[in-house]
PDB file of N, CA and C in Angstrom:
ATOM      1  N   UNK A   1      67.514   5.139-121.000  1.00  0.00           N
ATOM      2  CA  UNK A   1      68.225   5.573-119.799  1.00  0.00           C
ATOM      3  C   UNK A   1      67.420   5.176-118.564  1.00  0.00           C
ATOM      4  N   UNK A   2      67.488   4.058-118.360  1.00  0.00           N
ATOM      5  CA  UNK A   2      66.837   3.479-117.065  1.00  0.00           C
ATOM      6  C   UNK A   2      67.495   3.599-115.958  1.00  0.00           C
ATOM      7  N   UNK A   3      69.058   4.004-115.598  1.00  0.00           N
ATOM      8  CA  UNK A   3      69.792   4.335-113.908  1.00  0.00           C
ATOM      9  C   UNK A   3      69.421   5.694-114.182  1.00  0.00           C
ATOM     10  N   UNK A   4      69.951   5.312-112.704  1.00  0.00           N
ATOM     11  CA  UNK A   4      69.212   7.171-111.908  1.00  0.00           C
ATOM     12  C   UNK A   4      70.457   7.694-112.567  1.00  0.00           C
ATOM     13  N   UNK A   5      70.305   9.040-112.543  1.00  0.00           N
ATOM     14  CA  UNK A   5      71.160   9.991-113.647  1.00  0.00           C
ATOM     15  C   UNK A   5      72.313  10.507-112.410  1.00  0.00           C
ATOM     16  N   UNK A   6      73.689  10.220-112.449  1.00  0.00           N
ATOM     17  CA  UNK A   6      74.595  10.349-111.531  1.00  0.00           C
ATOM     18  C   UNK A   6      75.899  11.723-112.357  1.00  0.00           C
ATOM     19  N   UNK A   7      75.333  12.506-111.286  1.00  0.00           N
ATOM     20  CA  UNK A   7      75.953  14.035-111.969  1.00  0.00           C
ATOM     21  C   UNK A   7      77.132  14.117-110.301  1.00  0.00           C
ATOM     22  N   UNK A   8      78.012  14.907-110.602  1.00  0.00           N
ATOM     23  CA  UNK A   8      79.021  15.472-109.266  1.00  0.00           C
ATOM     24  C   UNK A   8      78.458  16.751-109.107  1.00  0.00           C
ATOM     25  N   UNK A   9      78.879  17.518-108.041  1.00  0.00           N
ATOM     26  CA  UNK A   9      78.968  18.931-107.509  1.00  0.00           C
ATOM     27  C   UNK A   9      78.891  19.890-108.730  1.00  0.00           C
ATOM     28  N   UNK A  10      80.301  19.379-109.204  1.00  0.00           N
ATOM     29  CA  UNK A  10      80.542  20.808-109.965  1.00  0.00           C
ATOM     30  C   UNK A  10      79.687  20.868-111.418  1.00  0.00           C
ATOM     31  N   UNK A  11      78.892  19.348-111.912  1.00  0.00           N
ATOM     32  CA  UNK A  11      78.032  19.526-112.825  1.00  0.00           C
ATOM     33  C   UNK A  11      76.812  19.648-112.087  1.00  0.00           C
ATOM     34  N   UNK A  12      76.413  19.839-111.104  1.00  0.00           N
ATOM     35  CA  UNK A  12      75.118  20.156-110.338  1.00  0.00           C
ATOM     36  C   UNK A  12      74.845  21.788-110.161  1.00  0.00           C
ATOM     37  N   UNK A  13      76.105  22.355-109.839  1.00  0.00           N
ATOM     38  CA  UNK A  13      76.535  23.534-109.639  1.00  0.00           C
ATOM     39  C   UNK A  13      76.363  24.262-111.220  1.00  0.00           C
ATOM     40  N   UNK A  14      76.458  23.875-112.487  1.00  0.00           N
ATOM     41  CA  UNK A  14      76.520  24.383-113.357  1.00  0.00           C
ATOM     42  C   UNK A  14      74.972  24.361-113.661  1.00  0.00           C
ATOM     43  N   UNK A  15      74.373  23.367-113.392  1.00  0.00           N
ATOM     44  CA  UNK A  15      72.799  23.404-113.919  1.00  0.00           C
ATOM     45  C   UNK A  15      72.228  24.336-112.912  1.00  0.00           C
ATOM     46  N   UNK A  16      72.475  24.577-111.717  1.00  0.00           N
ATOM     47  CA  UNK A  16      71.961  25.349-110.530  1.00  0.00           C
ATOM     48  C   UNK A  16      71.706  26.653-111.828  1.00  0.00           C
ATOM     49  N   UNK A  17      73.278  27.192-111.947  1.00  0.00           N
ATOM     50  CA  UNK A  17      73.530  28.241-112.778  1.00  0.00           C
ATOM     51  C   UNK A  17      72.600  28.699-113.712  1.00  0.00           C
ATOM     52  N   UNK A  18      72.237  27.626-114.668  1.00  0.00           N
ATOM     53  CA  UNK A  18      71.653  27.489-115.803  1.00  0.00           C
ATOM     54  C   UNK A  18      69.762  28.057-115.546  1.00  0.00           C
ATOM     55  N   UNK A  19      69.753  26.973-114.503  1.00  0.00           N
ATOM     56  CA  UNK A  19      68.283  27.126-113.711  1.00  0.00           C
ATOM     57  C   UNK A  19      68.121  28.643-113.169  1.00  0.00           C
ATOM     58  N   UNK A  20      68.896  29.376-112.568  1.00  0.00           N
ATOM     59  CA  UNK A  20      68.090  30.073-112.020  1.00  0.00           C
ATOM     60  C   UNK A  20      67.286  30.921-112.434  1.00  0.00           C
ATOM     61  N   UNK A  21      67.608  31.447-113.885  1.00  0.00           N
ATOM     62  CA  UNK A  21      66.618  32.617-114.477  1.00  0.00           C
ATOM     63  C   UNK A  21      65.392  31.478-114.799  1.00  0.00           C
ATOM     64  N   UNK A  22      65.560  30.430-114.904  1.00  0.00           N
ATOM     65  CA  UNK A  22      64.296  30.060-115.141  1.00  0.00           C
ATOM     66  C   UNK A  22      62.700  29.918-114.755  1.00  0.00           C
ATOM     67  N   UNK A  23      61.458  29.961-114.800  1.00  0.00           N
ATOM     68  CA  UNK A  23      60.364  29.983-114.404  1.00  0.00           C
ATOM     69  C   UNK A  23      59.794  28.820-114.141  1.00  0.00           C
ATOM     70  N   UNK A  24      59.202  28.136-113.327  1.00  0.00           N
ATOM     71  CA  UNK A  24      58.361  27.221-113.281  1.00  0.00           C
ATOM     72  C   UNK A  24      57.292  26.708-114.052  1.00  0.00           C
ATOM     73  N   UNK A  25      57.700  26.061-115.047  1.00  0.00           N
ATOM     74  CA  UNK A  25      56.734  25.085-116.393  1.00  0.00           C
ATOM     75  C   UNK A  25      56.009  24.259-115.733  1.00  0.00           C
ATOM     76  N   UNK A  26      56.230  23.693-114.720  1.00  0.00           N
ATOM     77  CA  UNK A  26      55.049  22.266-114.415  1.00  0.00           C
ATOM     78  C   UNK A  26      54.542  22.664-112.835  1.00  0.00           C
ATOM     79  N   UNK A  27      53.356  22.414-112.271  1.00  0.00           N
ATOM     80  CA  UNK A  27      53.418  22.893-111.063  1.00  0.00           C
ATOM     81  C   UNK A  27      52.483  21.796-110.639  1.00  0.00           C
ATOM     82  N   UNK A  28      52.516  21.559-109.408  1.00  0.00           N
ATOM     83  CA  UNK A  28      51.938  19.987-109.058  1.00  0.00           C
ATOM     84  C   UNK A  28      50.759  20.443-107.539  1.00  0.00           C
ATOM     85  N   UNK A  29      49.910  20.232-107.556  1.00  0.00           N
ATOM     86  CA  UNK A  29      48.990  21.076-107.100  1.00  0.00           C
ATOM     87  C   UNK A  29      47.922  20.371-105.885  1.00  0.00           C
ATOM     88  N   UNK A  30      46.833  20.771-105.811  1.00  0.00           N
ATOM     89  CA  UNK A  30      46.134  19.987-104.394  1.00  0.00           C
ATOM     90  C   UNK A  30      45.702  18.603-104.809  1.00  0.00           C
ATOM     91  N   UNK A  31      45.837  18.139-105.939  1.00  0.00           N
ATOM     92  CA  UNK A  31      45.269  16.386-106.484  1.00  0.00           C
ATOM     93  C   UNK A  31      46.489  15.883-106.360  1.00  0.00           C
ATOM     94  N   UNK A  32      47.832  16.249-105.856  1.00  0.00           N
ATOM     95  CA  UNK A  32      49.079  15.553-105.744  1.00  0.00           C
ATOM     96  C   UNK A  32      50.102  15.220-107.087  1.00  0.00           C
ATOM     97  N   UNK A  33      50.195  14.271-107.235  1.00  0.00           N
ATOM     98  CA  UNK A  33      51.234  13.627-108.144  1.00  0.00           C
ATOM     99  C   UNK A  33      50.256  12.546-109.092  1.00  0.00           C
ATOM    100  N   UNK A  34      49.832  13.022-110.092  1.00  0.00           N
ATOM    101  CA  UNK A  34      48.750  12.332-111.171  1.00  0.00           C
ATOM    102  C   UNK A  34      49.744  12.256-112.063  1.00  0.00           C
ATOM    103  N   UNK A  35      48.974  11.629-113.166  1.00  0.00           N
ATOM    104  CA  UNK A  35      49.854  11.090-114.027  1.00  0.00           C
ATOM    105  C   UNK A  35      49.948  11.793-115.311  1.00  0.00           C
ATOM    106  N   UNK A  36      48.997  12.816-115.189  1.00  0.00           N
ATOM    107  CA  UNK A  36      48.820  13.843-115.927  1.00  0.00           C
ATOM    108  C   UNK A  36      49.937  14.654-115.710  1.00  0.00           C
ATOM    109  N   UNK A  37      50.486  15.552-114.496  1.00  0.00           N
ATOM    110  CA  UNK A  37      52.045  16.124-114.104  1.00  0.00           C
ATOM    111  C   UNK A  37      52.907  15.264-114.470  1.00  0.00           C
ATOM    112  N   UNK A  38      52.494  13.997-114.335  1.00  0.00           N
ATOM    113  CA  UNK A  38      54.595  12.839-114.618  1.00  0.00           C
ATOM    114  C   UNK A  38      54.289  13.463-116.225  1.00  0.00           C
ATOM    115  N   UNK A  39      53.071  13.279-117.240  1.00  0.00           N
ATOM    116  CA  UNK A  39      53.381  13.439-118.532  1.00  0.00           C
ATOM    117  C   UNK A  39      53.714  15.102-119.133  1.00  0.00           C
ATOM    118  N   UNK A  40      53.085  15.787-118.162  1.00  0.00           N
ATOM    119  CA  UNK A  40      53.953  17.415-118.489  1.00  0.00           C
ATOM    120  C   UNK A  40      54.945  17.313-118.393  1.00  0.00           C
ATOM    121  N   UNK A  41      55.425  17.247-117.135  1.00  0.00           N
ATOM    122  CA  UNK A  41      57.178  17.067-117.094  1.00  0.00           C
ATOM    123  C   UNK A  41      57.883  15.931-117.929  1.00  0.00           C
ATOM    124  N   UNK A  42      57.766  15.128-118.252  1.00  0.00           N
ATOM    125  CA  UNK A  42      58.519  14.755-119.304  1.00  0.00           C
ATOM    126  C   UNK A  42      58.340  15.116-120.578  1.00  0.00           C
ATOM    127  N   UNK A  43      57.334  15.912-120.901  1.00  0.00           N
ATOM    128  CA  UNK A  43      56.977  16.331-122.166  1.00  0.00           C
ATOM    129  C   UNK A  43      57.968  17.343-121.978  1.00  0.00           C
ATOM    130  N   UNK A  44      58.380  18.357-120.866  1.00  0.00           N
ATOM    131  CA  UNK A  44      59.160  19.842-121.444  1.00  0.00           C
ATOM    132  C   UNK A  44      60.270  19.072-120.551  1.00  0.00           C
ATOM    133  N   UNK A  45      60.835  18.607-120.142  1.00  0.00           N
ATOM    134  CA  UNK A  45      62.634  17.352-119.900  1.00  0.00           C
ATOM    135  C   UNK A  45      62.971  17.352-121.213  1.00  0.00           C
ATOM    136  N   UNK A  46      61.591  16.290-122.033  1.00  0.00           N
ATOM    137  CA  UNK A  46      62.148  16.283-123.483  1.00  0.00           C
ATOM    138  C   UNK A  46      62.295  17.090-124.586  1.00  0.00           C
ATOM    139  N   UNK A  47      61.760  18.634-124.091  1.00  0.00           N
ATOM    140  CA  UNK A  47      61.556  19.936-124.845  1.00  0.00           C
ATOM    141  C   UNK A  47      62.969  20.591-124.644  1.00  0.00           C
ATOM    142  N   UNK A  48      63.092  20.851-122.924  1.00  0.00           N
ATOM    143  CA  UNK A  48      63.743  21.716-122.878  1.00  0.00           C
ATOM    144  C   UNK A  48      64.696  21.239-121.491  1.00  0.00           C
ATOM    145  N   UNK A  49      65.056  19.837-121.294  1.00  0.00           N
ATOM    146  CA  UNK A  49      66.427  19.101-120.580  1.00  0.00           C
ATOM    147  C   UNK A  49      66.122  19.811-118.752  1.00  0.00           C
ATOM    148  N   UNK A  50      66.295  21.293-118.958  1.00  0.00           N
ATOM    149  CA  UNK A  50      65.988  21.466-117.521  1.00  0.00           C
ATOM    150  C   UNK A  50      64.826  21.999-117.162  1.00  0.00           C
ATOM    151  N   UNK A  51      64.322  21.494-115.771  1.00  0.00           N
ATOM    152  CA  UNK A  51      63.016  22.563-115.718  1.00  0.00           C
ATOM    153  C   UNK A  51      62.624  22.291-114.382  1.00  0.00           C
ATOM    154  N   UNK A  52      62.402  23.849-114.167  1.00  0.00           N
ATOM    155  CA  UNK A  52      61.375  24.261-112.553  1.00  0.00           C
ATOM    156  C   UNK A  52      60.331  23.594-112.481  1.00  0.00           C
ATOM    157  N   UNK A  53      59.389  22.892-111.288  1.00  0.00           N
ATOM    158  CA  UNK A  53      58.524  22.453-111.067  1.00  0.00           C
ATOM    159  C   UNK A  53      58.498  22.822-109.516  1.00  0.00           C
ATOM    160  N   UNK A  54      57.160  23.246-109.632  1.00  0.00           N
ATOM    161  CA  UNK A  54      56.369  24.278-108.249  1.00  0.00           C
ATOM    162  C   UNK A  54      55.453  22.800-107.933  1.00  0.00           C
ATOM    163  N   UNK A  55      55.490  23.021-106.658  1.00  0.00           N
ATOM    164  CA  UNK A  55      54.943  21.424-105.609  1.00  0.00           C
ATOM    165  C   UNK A  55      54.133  21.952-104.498  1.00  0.00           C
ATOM    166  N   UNK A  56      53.005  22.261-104.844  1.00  0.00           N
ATOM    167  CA  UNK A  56      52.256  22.988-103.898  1.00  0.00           C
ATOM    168  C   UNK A  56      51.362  22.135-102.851  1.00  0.00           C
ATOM    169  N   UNK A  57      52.093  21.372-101.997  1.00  0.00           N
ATOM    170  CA  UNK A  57      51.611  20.528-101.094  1.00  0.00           C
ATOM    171  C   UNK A  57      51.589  21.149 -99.638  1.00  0.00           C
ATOM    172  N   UNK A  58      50.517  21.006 -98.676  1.00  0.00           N
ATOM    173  CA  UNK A  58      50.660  21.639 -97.577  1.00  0.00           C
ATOM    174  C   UNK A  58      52.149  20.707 -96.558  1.00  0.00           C
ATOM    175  N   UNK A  59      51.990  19.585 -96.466  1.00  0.00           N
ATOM    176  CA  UNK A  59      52.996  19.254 -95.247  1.00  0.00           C
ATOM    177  C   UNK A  59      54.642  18.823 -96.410  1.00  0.00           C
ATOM    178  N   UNK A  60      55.343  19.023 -95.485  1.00  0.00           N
ATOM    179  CA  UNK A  60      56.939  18.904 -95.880  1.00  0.00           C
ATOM    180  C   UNK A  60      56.944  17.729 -96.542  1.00  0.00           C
ATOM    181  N   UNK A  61      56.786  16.310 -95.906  1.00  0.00           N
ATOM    182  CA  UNK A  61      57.206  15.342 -95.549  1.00  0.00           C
ATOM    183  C   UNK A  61      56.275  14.476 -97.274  1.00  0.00           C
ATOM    184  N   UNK A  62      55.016  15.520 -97.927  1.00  0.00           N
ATOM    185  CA  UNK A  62      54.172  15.026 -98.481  1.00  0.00           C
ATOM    186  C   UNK A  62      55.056  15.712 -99.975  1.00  0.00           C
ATOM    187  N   UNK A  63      55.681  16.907 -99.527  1.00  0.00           N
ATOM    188  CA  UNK A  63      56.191  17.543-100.624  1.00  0.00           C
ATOM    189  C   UNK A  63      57.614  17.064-101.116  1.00  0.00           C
ATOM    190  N   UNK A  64      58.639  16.466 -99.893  1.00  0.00           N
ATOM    191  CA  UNK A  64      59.525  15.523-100.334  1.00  0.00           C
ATOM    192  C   UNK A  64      59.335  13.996-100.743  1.00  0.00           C
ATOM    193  N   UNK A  65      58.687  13.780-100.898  1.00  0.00           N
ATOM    194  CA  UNK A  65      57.905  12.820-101.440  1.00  0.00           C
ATOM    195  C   UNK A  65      57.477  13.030-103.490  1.00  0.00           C
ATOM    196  N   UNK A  66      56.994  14.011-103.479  1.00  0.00           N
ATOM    197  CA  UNK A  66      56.289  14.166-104.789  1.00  0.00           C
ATOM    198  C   UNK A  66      57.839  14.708-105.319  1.00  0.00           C
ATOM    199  N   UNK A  67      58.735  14.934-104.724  1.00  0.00           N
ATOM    200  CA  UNK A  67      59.994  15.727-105.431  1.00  0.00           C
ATOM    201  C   UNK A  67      60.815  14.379-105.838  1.00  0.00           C
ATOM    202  N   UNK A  68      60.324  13.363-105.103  1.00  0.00           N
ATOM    203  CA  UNK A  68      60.922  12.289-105.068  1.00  0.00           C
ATOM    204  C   UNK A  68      60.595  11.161-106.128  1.00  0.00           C
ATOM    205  N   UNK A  69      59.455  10.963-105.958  1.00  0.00           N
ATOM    206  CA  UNK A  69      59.116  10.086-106.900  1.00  0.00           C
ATOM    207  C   UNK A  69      58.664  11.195-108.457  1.00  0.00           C
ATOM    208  N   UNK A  70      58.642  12.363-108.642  1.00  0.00           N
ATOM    209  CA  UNK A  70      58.527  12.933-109.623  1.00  0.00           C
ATOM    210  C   UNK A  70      59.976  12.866-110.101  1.00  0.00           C
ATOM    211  N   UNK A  71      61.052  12.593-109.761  1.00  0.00           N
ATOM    212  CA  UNK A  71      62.565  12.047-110.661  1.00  0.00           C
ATOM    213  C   UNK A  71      62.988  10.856-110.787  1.00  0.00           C
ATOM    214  N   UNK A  72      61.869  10.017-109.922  1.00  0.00           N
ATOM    215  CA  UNK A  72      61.747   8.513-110.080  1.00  0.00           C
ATOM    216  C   UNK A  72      61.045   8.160-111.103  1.00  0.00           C
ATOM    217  N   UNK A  73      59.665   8.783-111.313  1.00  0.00           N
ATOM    218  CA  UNK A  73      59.031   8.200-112.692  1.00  0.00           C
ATOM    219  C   UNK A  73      58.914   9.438-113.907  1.00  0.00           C
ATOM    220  N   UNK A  74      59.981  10.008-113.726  1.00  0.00           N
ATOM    221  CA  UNK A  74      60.835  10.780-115.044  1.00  0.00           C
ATOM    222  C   UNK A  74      62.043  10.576-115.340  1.00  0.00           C
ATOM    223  N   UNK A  75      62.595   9.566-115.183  1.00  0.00           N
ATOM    224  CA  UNK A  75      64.392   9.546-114.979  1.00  0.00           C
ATOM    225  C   UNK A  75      65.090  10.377-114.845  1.00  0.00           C
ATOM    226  N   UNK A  76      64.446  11.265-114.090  1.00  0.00           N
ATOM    227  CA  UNK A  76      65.517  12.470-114.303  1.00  0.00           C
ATOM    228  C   UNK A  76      66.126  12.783-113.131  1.00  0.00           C
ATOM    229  N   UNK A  77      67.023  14.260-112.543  1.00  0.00           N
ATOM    230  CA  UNK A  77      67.735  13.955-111.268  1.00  0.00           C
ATOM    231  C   UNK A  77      67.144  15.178-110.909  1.00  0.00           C
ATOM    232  N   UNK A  78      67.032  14.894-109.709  1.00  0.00           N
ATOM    233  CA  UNK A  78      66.117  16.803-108.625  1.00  0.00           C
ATOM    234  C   UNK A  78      67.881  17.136-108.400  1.00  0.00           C
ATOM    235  N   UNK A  79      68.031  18.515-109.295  1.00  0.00           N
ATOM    236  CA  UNK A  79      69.015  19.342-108.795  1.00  0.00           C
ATOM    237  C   UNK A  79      68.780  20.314-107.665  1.00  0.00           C
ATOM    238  N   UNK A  80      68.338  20.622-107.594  1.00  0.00           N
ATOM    239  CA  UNK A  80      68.787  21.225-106.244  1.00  0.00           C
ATOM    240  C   UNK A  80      66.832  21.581-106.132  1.00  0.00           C
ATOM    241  N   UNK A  81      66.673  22.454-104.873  1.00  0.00           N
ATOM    242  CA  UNK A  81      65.474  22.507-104.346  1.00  0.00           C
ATOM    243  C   UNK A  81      65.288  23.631-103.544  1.00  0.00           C
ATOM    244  N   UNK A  82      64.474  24.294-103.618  1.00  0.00           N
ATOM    245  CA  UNK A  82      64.511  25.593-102.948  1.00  0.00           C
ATOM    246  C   UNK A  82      63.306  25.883-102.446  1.00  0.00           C
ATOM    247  N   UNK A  83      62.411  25.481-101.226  1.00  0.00           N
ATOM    248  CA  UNK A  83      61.033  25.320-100.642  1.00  0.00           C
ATOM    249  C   UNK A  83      60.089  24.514-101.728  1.00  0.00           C
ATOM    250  N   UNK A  84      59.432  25.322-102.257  1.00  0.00           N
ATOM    251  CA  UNK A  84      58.553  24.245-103.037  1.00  0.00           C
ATOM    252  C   UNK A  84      58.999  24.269-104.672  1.00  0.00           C
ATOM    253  N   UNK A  85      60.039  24.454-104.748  1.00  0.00           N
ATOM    254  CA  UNK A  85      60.640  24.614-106.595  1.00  0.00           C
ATOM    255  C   UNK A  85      61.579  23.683-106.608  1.00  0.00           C
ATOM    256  N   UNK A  86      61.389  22.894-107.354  1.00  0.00           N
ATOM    257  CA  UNK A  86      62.911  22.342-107.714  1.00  0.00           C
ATOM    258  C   UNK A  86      63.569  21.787-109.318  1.00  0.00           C
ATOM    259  N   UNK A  87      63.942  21.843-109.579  1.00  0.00           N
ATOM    260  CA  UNK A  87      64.939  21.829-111.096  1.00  0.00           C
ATOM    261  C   UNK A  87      65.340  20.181-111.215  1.00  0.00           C
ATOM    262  N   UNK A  88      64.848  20.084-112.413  1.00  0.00           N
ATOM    263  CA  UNK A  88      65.050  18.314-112.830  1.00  0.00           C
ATOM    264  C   UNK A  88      65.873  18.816-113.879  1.00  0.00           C
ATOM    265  N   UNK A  89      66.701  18.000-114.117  1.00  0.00           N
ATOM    266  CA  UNK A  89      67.241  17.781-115.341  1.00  0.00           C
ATOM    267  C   UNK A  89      67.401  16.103-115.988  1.00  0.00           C
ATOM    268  N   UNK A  90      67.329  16.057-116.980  1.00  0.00           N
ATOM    269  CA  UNK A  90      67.265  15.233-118.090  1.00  0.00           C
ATOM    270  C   UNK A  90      67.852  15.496-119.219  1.00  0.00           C
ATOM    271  N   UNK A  91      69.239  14.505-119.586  1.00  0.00           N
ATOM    272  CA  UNK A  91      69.289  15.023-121.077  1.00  0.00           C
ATOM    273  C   UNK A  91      68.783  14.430-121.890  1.00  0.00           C
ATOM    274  N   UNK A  92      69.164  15.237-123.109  1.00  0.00           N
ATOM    275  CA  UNK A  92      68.511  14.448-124.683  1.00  0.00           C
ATOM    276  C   UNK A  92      69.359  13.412-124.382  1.00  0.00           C
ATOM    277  N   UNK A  93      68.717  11.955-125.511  1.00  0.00           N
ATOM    278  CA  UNK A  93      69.690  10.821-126.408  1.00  0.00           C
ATOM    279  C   UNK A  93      70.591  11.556-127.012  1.00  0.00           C
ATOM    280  N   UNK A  94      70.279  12.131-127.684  1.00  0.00           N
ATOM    281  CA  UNK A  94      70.776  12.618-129.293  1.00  0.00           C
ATOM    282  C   UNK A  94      70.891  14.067-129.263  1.00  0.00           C
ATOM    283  N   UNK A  95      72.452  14.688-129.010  1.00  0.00           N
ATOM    284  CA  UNK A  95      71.977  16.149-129.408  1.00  0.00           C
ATOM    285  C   UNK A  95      71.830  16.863-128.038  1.00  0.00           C
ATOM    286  N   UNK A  96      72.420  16.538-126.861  1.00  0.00           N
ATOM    287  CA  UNK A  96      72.022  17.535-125.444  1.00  0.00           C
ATOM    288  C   UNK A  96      72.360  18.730-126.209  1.00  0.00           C
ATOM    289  N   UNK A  97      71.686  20.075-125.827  1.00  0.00           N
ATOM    290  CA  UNK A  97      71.695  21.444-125.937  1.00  0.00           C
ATOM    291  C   UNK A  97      72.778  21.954-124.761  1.00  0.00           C
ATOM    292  N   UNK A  98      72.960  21.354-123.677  1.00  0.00           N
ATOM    293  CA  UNK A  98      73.401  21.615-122.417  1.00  0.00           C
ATOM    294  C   UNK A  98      74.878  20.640-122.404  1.00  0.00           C
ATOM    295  N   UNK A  99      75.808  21.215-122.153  1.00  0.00           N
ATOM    296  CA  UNK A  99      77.055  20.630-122.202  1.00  0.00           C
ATOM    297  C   UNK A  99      77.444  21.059-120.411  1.00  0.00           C
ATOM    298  N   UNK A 100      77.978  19.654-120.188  1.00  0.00           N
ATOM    299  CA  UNK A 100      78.324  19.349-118.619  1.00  0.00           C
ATOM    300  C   UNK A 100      79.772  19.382-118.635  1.00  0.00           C
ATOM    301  N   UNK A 101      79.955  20.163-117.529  1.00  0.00           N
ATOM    302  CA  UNK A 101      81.664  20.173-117.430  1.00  0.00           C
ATOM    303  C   UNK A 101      81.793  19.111-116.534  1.00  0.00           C
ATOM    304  N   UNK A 102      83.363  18.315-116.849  1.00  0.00           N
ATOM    305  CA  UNK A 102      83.953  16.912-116.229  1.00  0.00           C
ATOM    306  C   UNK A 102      84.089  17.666-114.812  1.00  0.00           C
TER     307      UNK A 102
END
């Protein structure tokens, strides 16, 4: 799955849903965007399809950035974003757990 992952509203809106009880698994911290965080987060994408990631960067502009290229070199899509949290999703090949409404 090499294109960027192209979801609508109302399947964005359903993962929002899905996400919110969830907790933050990966958190990206004062060394920035290493390559050590790209391999957590795709390790639990491929565990568990959606997931919180906490971006603890002081300026805005440094933190839309790491939100950015952290769904660039995970294939995955930043659903939505809420100050420094935001929800990637990725599905499985084989077997999504998570069913998307048309």
């Amino acid at each position: 799955m090499n294109t960027p992952l192209e979801l609508n509203e109302r399947q964005k809106k359903h993962l929002r849903g899905l996400g919110h009880a969830l907790h933050p698994l990966v958190s990206l911290g004062q060394h920035g965007l290493t390559d050590a965080v790209v391999s957590e987060l795709d390790r639990a994408l491929t565990d568990h399809e959606l997931v919180k990631v906490r971006v603890r960067l002081g300026e805005r502009e440094e933190r839309n950035q790491a939100f950015s290229d952290l769904g660039t070199r995970t294939r995955s899509a930043l659903i939505a974003r809420v100050g420094h949290v935001g929800l990637y999703f990725r599905p499985k090949a084989k077997a999504s757990r998570i069913v998307l409404p048309v």
